[in-house]
Every structure is written in structure tokens, then in C-alpha cells.
PDB file of N, CA and C in Angstrom:
ATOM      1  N   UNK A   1     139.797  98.364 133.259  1.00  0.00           N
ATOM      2  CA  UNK A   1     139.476  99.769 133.186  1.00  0.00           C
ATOM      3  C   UNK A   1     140.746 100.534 132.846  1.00  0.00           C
ATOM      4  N   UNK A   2     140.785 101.554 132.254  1.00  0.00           N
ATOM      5  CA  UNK A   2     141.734 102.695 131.932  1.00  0.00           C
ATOM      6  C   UNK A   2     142.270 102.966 132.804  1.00  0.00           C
ATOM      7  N   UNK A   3     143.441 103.585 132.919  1.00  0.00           N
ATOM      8  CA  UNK A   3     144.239 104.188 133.610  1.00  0.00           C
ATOM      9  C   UNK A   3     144.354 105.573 133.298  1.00  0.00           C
ATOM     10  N   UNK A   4     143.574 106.432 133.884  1.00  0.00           N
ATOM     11  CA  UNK A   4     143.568 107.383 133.303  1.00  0.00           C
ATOM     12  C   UNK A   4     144.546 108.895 134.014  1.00  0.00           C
ATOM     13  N   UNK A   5     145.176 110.001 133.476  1.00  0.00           N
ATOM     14  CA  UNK A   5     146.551 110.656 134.138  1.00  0.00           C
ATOM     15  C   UNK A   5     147.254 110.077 134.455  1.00  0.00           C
ATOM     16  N   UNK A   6     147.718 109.271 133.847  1.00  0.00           N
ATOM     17  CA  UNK A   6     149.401 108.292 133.951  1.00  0.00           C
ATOM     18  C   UNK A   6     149.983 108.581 132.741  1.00  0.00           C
ATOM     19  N   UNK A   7     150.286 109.738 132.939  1.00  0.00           N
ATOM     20  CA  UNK A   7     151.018 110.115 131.798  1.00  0.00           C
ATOM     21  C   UNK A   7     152.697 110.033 131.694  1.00  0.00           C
ATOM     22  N   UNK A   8     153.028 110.019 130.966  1.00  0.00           N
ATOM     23  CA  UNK A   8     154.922 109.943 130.490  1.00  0.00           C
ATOM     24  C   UNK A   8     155.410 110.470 129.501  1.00  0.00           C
ATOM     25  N   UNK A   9     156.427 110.260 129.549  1.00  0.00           N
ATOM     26  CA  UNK A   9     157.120 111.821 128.260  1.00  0.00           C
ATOM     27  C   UNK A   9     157.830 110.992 126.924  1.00  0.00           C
ATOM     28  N   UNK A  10     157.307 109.700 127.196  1.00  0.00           N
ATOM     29  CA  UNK A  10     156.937 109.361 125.828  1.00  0.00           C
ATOM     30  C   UNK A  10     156.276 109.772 124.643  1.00  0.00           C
ATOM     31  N   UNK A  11     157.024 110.029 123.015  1.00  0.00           N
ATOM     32  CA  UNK A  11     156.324 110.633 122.169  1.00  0.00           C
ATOM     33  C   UNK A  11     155.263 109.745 122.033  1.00  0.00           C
ATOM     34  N   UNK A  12     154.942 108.463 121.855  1.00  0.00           N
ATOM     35  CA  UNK A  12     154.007 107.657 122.181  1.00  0.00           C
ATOM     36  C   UNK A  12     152.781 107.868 123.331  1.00  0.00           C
ATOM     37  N   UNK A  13     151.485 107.502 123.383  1.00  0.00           N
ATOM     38  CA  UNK A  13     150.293 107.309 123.993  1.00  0.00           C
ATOM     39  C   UNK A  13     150.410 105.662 123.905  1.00  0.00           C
ATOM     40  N   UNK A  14     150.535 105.354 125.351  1.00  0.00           N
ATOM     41  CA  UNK A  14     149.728 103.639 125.207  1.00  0.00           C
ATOM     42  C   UNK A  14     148.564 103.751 125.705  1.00  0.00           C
ATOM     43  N   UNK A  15     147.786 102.803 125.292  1.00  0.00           N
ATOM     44  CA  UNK A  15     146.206 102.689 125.987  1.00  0.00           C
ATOM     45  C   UNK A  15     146.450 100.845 126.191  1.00  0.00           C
ATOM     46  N   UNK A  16     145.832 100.750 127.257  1.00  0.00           N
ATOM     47  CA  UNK A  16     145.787  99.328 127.690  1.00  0.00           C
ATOM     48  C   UNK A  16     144.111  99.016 128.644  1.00  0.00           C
ATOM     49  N   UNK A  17     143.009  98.436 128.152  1.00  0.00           N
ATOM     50  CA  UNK A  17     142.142  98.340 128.318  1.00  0.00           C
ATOM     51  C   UNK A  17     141.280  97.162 128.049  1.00  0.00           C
ATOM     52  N   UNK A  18     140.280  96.624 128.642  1.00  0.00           N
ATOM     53  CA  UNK A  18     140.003  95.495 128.904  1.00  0.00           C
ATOM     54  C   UNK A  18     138.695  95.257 128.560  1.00  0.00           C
ATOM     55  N   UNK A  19     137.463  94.807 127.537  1.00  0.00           N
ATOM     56  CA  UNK A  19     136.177  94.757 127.264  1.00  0.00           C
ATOM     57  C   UNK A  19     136.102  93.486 127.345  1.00  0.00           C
ATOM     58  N   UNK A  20     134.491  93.379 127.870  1.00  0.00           N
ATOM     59  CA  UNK A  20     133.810  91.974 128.282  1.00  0.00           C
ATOM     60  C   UNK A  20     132.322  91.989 127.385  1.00  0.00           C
ATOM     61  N   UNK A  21     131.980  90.846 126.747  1.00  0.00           N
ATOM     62  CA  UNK A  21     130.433  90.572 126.211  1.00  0.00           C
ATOM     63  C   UNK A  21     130.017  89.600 126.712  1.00  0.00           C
ATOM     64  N   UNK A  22     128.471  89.405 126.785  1.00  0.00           N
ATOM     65  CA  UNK A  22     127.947  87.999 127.463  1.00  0.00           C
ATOM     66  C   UNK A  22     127.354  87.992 126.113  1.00  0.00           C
ATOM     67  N   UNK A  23     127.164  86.705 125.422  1.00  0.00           N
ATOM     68  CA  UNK A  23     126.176  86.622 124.320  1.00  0.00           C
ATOM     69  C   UNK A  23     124.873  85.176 124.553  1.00  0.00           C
ATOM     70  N   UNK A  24     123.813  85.466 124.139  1.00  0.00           N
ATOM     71  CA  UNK A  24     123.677  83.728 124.070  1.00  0.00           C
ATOM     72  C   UNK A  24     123.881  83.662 122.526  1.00  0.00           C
ATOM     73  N   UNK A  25     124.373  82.240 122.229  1.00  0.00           N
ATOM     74  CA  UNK A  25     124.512  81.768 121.348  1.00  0.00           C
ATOM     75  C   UNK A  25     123.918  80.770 121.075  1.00  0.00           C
ATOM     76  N   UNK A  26     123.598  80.257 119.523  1.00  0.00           N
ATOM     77  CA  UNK A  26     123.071  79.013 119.036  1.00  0.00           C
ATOM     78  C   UNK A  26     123.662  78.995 118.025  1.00  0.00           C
ATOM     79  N   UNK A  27     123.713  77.883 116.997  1.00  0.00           N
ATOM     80  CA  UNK A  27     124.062  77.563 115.550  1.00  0.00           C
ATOM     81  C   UNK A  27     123.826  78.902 115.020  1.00  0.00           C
ATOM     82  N   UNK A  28     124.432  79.479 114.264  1.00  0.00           N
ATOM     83  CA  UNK A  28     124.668  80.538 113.403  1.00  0.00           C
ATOM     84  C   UNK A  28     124.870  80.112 112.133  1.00  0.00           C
ATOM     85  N   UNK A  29     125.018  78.889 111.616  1.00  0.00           N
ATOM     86  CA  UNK A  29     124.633  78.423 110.650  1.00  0.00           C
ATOM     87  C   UNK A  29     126.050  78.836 109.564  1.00  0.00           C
ATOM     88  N   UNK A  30     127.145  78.860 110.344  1.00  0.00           N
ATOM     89  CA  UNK A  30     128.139  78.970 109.701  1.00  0.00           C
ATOM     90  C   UNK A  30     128.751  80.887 109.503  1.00  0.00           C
ATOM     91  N   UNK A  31     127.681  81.369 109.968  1.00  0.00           N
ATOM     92  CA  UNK A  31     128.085  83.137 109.700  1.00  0.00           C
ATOM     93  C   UNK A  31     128.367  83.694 110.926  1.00  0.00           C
ATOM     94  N   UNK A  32     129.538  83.968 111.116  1.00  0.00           N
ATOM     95  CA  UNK A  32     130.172  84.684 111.929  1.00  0.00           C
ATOM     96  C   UNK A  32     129.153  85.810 112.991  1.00  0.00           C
ATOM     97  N   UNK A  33     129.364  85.515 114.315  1.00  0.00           N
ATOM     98  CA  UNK A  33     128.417  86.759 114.372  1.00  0.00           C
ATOM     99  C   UNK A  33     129.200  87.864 114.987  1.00  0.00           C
ATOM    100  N   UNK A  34     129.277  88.999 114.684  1.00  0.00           N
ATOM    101  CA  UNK A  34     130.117  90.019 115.068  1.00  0.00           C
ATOM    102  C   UNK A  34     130.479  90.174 116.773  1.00  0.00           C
ATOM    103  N   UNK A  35     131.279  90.709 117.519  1.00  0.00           N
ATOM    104  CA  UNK A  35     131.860  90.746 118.676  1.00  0.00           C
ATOM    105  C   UNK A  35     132.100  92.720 118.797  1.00  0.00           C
ATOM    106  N   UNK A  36     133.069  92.959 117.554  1.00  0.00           N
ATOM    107  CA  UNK A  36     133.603  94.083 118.120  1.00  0.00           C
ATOM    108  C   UNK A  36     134.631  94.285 116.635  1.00  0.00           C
ATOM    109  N   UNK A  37     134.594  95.356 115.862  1.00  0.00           N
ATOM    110  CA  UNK A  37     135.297  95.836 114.876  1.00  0.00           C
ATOM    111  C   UNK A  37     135.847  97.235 115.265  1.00  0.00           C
ATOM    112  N   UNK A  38     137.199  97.138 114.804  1.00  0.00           N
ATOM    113  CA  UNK A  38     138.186  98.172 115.009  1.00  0.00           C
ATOM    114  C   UNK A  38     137.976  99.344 113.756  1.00  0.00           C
ATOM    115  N   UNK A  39     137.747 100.629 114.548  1.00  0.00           N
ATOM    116  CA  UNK A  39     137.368 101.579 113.231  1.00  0.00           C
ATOM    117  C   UNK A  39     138.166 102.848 113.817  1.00  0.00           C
ATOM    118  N   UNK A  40     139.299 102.578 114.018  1.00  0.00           N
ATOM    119  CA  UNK A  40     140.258 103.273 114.047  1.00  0.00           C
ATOM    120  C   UNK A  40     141.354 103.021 112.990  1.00  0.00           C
ATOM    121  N   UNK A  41     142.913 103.695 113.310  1.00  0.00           N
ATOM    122  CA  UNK A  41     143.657 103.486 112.332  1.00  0.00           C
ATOM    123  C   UNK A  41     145.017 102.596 112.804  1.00  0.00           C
ATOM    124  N   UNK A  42     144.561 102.605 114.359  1.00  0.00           N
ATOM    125  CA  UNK A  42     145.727 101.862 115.079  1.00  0.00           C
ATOM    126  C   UNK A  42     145.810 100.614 114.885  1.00  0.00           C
ATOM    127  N   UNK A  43     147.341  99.957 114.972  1.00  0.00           N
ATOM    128  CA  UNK A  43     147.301  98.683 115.216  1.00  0.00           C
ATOM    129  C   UNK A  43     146.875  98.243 116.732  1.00  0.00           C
ATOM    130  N   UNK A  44     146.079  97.525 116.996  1.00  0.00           N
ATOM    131  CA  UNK A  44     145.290  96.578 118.358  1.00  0.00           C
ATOM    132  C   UNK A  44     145.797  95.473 118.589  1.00  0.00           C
ATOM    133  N   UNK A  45     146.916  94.897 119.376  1.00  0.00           N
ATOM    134  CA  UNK A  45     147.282  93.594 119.516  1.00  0.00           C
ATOM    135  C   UNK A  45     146.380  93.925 121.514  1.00  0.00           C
ATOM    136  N   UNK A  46     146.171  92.185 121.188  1.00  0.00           N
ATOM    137  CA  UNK A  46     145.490  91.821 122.877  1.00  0.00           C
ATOM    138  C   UNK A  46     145.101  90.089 122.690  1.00  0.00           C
ATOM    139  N   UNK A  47     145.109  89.836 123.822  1.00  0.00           N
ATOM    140  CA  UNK A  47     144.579  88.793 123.848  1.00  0.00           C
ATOM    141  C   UNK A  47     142.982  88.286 124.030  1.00  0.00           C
ATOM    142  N   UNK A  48     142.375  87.557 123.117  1.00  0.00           N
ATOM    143  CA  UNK A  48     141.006  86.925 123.227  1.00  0.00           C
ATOM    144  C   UNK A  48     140.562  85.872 124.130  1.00  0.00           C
ATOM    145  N   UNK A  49     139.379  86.175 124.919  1.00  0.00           N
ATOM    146  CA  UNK A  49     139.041  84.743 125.902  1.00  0.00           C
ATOM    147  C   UNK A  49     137.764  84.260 125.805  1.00  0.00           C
ATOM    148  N   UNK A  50     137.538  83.322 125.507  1.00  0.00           N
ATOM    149  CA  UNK A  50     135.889  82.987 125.240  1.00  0.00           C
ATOM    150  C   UNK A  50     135.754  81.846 125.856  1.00  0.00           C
ATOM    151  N   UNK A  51     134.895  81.704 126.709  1.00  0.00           N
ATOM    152  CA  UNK A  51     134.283  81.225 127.786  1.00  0.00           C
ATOM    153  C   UNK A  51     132.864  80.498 127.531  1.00  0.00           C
ATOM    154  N   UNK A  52     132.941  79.112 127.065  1.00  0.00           N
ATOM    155  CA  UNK A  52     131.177  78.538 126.836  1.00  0.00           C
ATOM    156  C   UNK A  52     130.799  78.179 128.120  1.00  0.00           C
ATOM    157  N   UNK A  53     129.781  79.012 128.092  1.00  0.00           N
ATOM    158  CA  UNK A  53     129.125  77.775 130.045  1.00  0.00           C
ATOM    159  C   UNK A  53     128.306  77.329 129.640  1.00  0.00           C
ATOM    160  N   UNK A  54     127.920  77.036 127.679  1.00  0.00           N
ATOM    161  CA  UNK A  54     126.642  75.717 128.096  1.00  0.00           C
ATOM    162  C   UNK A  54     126.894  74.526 128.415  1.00  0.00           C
ATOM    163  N   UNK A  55     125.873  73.663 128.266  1.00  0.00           N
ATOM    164  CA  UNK A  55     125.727  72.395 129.445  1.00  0.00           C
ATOM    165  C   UNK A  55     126.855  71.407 127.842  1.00  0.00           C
ATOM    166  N   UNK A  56     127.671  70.937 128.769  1.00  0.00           N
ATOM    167  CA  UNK A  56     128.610  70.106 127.673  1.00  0.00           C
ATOM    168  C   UNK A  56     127.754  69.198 127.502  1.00  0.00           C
ATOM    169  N   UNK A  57     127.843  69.020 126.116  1.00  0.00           N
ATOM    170  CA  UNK A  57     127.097  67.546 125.410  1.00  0.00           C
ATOM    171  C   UNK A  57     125.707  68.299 124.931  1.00  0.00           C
ATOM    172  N   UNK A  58     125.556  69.493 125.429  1.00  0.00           N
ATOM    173  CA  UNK A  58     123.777  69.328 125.072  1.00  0.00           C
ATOM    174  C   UNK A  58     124.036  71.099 124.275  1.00  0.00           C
ATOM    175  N   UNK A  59     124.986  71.935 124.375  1.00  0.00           N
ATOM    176  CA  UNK A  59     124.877  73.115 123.870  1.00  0.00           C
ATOM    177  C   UNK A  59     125.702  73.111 122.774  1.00  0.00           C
ATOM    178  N   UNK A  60     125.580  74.426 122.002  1.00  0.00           N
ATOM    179  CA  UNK A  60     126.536  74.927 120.576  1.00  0.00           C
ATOM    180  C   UNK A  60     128.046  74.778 120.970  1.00  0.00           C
ATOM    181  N   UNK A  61     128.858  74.513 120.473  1.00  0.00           N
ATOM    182  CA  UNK A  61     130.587  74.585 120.469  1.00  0.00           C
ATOM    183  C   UNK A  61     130.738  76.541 120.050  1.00  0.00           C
ATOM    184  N   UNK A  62     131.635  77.167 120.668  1.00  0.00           N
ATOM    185  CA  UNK A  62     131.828  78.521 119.933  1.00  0.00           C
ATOM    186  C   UNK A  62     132.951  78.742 119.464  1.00  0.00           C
ATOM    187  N   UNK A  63     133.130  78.932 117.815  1.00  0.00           N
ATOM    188  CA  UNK A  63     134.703  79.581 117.056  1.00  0.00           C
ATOM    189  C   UNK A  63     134.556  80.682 116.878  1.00  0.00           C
ATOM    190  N   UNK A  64     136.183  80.411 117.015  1.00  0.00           N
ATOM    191  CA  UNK A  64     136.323  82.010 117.199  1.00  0.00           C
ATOM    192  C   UNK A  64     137.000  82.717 115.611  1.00  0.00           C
ATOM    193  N   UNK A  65     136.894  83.629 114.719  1.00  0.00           N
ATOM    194  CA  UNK A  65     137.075  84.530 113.956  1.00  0.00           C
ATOM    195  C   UNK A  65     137.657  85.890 114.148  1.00  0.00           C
ATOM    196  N   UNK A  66     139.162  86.271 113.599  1.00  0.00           N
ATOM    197  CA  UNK A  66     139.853  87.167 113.998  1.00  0.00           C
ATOM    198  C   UNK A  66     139.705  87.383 112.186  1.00  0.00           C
ATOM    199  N   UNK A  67     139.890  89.051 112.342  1.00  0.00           N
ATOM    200  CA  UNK A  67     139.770  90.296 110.660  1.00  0.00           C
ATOM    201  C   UNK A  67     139.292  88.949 109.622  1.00  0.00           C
ATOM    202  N   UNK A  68     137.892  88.181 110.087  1.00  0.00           N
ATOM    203  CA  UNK A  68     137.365  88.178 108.869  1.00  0.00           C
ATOM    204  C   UNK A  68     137.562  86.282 108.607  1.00  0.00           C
ATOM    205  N   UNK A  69     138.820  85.742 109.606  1.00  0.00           N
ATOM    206  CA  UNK A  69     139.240  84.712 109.453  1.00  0.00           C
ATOM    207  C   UNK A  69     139.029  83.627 110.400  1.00  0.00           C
ATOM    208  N   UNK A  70     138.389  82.125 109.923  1.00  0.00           N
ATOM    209  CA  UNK A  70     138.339  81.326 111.461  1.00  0.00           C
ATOM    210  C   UNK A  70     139.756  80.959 112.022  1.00  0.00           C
ATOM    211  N   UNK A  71     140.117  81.086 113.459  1.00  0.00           N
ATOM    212  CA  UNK A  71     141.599  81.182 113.950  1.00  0.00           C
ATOM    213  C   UNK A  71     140.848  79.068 114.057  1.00  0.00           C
ATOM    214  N   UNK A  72     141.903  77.983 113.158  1.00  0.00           N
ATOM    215  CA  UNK A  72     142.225  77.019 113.173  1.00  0.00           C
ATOM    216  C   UNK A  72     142.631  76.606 114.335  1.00  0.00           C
ATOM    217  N   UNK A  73     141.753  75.444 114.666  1.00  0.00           N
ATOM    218  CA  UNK A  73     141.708  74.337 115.750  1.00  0.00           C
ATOM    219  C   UNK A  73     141.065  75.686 117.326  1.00  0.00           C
ATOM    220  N   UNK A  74     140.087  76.488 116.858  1.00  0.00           N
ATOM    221  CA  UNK A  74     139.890  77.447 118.151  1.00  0.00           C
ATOM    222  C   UNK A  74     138.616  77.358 118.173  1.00  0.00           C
ATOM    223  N   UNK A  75     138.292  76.121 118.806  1.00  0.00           N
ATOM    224  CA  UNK A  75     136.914  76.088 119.056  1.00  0.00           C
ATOM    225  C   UNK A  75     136.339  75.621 120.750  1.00  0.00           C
ATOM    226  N   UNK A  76     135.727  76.417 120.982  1.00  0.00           N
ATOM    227  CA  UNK A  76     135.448  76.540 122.338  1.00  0.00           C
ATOM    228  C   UNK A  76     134.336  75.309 122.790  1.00  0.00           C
ATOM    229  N   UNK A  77     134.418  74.125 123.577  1.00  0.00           N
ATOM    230  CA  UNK A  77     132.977  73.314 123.667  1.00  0.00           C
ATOM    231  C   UNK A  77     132.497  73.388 124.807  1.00  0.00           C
ATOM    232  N   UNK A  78     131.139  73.032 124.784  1.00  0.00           N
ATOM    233  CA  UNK A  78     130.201  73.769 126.420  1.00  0.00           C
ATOM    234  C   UNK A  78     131.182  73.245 127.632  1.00  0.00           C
ATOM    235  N   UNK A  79     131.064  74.360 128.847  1.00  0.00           N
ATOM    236  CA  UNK A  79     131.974  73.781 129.859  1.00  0.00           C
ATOM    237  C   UNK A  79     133.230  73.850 130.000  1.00  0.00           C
ATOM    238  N   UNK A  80     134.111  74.818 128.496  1.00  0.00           N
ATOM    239  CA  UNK A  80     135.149  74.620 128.387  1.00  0.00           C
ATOM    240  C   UNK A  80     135.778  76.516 128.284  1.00  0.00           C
ATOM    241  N   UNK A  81     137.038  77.143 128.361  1.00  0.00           N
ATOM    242  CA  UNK A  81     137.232  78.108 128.140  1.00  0.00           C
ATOM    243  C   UNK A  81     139.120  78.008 127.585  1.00  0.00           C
ATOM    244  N   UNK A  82     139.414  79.102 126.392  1.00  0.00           N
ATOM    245  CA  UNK A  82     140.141  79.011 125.421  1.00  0.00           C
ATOM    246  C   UNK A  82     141.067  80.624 125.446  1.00  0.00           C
ATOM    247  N   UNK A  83     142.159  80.963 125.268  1.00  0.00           N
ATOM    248  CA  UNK A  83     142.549  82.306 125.586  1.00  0.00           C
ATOM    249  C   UNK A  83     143.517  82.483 123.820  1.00  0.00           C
ATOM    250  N   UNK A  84     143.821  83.205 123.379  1.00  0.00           N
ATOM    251  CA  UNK A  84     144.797  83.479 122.286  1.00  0.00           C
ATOM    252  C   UNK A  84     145.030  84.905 122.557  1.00  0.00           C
ATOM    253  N   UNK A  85     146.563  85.255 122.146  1.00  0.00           N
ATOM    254  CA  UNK A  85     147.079  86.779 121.943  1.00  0.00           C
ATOM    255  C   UNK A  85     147.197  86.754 120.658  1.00  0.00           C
ATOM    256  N   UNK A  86     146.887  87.954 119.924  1.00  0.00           N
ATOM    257  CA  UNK A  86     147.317  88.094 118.761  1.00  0.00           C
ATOM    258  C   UNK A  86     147.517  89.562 118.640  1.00  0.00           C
ATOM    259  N   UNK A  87     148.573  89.753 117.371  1.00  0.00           N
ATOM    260  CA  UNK A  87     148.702  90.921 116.848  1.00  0.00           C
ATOM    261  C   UNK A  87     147.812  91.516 115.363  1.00  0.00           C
ATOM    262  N   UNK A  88     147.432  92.845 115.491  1.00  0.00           N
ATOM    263  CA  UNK A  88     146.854  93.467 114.537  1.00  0.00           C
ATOM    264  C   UNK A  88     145.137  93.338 114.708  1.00  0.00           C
ATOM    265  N   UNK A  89     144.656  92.625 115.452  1.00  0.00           N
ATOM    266  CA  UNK A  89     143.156  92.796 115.214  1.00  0.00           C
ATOM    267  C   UNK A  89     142.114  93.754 115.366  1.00  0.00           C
ATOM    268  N   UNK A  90     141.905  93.709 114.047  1.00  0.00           N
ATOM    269  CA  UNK A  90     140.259  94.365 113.705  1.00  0.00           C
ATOM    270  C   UNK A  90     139.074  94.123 113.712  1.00  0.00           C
ATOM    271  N   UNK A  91     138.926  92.709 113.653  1.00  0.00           N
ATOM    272  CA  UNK A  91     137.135  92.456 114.499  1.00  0.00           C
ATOM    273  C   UNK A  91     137.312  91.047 115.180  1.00  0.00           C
ATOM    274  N   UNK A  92     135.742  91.151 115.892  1.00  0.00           N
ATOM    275  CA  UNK A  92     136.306  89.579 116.637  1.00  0.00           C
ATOM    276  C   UNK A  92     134.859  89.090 116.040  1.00  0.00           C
ATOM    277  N   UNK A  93     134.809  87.774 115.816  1.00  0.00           N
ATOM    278  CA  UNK A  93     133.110  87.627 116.044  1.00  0.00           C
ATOM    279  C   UNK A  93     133.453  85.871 116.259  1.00  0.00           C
ATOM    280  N   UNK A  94     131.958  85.515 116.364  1.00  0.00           N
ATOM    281  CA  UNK A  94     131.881  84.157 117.085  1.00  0.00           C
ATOM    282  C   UNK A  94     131.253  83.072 115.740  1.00  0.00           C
ATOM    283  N   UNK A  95     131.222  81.889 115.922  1.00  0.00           N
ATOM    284  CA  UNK A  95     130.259  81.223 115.261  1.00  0.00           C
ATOM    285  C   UNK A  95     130.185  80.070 115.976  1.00  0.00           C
ATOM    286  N   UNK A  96     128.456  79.988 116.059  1.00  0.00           N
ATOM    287  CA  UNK A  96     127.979  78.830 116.869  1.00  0.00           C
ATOM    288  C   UNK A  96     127.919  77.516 116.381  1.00  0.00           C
ATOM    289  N   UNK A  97     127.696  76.147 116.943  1.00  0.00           N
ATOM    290  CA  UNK A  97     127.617  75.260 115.641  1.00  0.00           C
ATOM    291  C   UNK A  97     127.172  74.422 116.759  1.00  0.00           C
ATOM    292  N   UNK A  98     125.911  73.443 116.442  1.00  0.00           N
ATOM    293  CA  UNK A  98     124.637  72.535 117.164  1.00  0.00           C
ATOM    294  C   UNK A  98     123.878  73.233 118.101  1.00  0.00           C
ATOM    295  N   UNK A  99     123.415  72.229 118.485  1.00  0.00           N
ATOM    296  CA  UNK A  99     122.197  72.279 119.324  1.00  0.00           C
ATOM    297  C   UNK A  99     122.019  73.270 120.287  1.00  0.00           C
ATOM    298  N   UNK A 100     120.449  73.565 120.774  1.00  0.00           N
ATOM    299  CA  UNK A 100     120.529  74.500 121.782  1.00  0.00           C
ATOM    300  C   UNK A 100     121.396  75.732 122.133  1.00  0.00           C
ATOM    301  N   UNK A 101     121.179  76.249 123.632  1.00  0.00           N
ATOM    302  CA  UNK A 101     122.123  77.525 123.272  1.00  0.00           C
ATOM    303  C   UNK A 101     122.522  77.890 124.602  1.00  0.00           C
ATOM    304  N   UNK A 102     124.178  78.845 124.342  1.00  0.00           N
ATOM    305  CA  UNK A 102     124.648  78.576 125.552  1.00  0.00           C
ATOM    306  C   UNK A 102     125.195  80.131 125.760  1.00  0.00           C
ATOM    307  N   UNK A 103     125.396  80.203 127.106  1.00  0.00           N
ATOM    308  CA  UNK A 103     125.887  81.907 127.273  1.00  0.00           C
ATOM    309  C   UNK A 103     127.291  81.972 127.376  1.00  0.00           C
ATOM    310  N   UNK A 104     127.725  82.622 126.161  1.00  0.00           N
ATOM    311  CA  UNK A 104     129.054  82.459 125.948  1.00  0.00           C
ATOM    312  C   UNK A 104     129.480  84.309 126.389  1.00  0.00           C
ATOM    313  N   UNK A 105     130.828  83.963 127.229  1.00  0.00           N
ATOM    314  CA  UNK A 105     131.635  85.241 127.348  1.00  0.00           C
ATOM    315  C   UNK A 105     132.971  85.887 126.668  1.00  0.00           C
ATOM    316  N   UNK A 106     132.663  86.688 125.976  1.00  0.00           N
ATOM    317  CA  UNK A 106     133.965  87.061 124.744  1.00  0.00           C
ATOM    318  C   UNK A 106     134.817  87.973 125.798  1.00  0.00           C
ATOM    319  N   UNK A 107     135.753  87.924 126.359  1.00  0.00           N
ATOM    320  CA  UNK A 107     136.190  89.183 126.945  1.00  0.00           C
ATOM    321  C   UNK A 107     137.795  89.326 126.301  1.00  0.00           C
ATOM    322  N   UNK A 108     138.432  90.485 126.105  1.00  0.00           N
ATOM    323  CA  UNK A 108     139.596  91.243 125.420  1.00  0.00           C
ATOM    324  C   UNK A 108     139.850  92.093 125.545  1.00  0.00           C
ATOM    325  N   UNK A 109     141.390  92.246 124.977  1.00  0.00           N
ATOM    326  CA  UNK A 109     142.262  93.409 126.002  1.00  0.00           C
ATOM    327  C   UNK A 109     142.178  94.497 124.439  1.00  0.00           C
ATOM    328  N   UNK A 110     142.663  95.361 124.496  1.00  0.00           N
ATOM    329  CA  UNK A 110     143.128  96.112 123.715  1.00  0.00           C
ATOM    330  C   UNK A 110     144.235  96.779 123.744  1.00  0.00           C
ATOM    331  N   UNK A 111     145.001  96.749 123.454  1.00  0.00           N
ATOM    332  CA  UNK A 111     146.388  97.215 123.182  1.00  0.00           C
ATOM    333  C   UNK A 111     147.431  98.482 122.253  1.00  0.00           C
ATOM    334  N   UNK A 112     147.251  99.385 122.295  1.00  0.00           N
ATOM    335  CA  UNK A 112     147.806  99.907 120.996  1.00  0.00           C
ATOM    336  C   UNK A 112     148.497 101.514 121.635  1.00  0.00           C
ATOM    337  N   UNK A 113     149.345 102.119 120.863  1.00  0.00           N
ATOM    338  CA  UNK A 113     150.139 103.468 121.151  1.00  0.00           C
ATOM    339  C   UNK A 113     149.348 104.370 119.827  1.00  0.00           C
ATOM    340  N   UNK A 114     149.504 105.220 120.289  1.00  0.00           N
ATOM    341  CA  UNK A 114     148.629 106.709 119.580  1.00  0.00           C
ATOM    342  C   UNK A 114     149.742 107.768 119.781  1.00  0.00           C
TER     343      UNK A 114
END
């Protein structure tokens, strides 16, 4: 949650804030499914956490996709949970891949000065 009247006499504004999604997921068939796009003008660095609780062996694996791109070797499998920081991001989204379907949790920070 925000911190809100914590102010400082910095010419800078930081905002530091924290969003959570539950999704279910299944095969998406290779297309990204959206999370959260940045439609501001700020740069957003934070870290990403995605969380599969389906049943390992029997649910979808979930990758993860940062502005548009799959982030290499970041794939989440049922039972398992994965964290990355990165700088500059503008959308997050997921892609599912096999069987059945599992309730996956995207949660992320947001980061940026105004």
C-alpha cells in the first residue's frame, strides 16, 4: 500500500507501491496474456513474482513476458514460485503452456519518481 503524506523536499516525487493478480490459467497457445501495461510516461523499475499453485505434473507451466518480450529461461512450473527485478517496465503478461489449469499469482512492485 502507499504511503501516503510522507512528503520531502526533494524536487523529485517517489511512489513505491505494491499490486497483486490471481489469474487461472491454461495453455494460451503461445499469446501472451496481459497482466498490467504502463500508460504513463514514467520510467517503472520493480520487481516481478509469479507464483503457480497448480498441481505439479498435471497443470500449465507460466512465462513470464516483460514490454512485449519472453524474459529467457523464466518459466514458472506447478508448485513452484520465481521473483525478477527489472528496470523500465511497461507491461507484464503471462503465457500458459499444457494441460489443465492452475491459479497463478502475478504480484509487483512499482517503482518510479514524478
Amino acid at each position: 500500500m502507499a504511503q501516503l503524506g510522507s512528503c520531502c523536499n526533494d524536487q523529485l516525487g517517489v511512489v513505491n507501491d505494491a499490486v497483486c493478480f490471481t489469474i487461472d490459467l491454461d495453455d494460451t497457445g503461445g499469446t501472451p496474456l496481459p497482466i498490467w501495461d504502463d500508460a504513463t510516461t514514467f520510467v517503472i523499475n520493480g520487481t516481478i513474482m509469479v507464483e503457480n499453485n497448480g498441481t505439479p505434473g498435471v497443470g500449465p507451466t507460466a512465462a513470464l513476458t516483460v514490454n512485449g518480450t519472453a524474459i529467457g529461461g523464466f518459466v514458472v512450473a506447478p508448485g513452484e514460485a520465481r521473483s525478477i527485478t527489472m528496470n523500465d517496465i511497461n507491461s507484464i503478461a503471462i503465457v500458459g503452456a499444457g494441460t489443465g489449469t492452475a491459479i497463478v499469482k502475478v504480484s509487483f512492485s512499482l517503482n518510479y519518481k514524478f
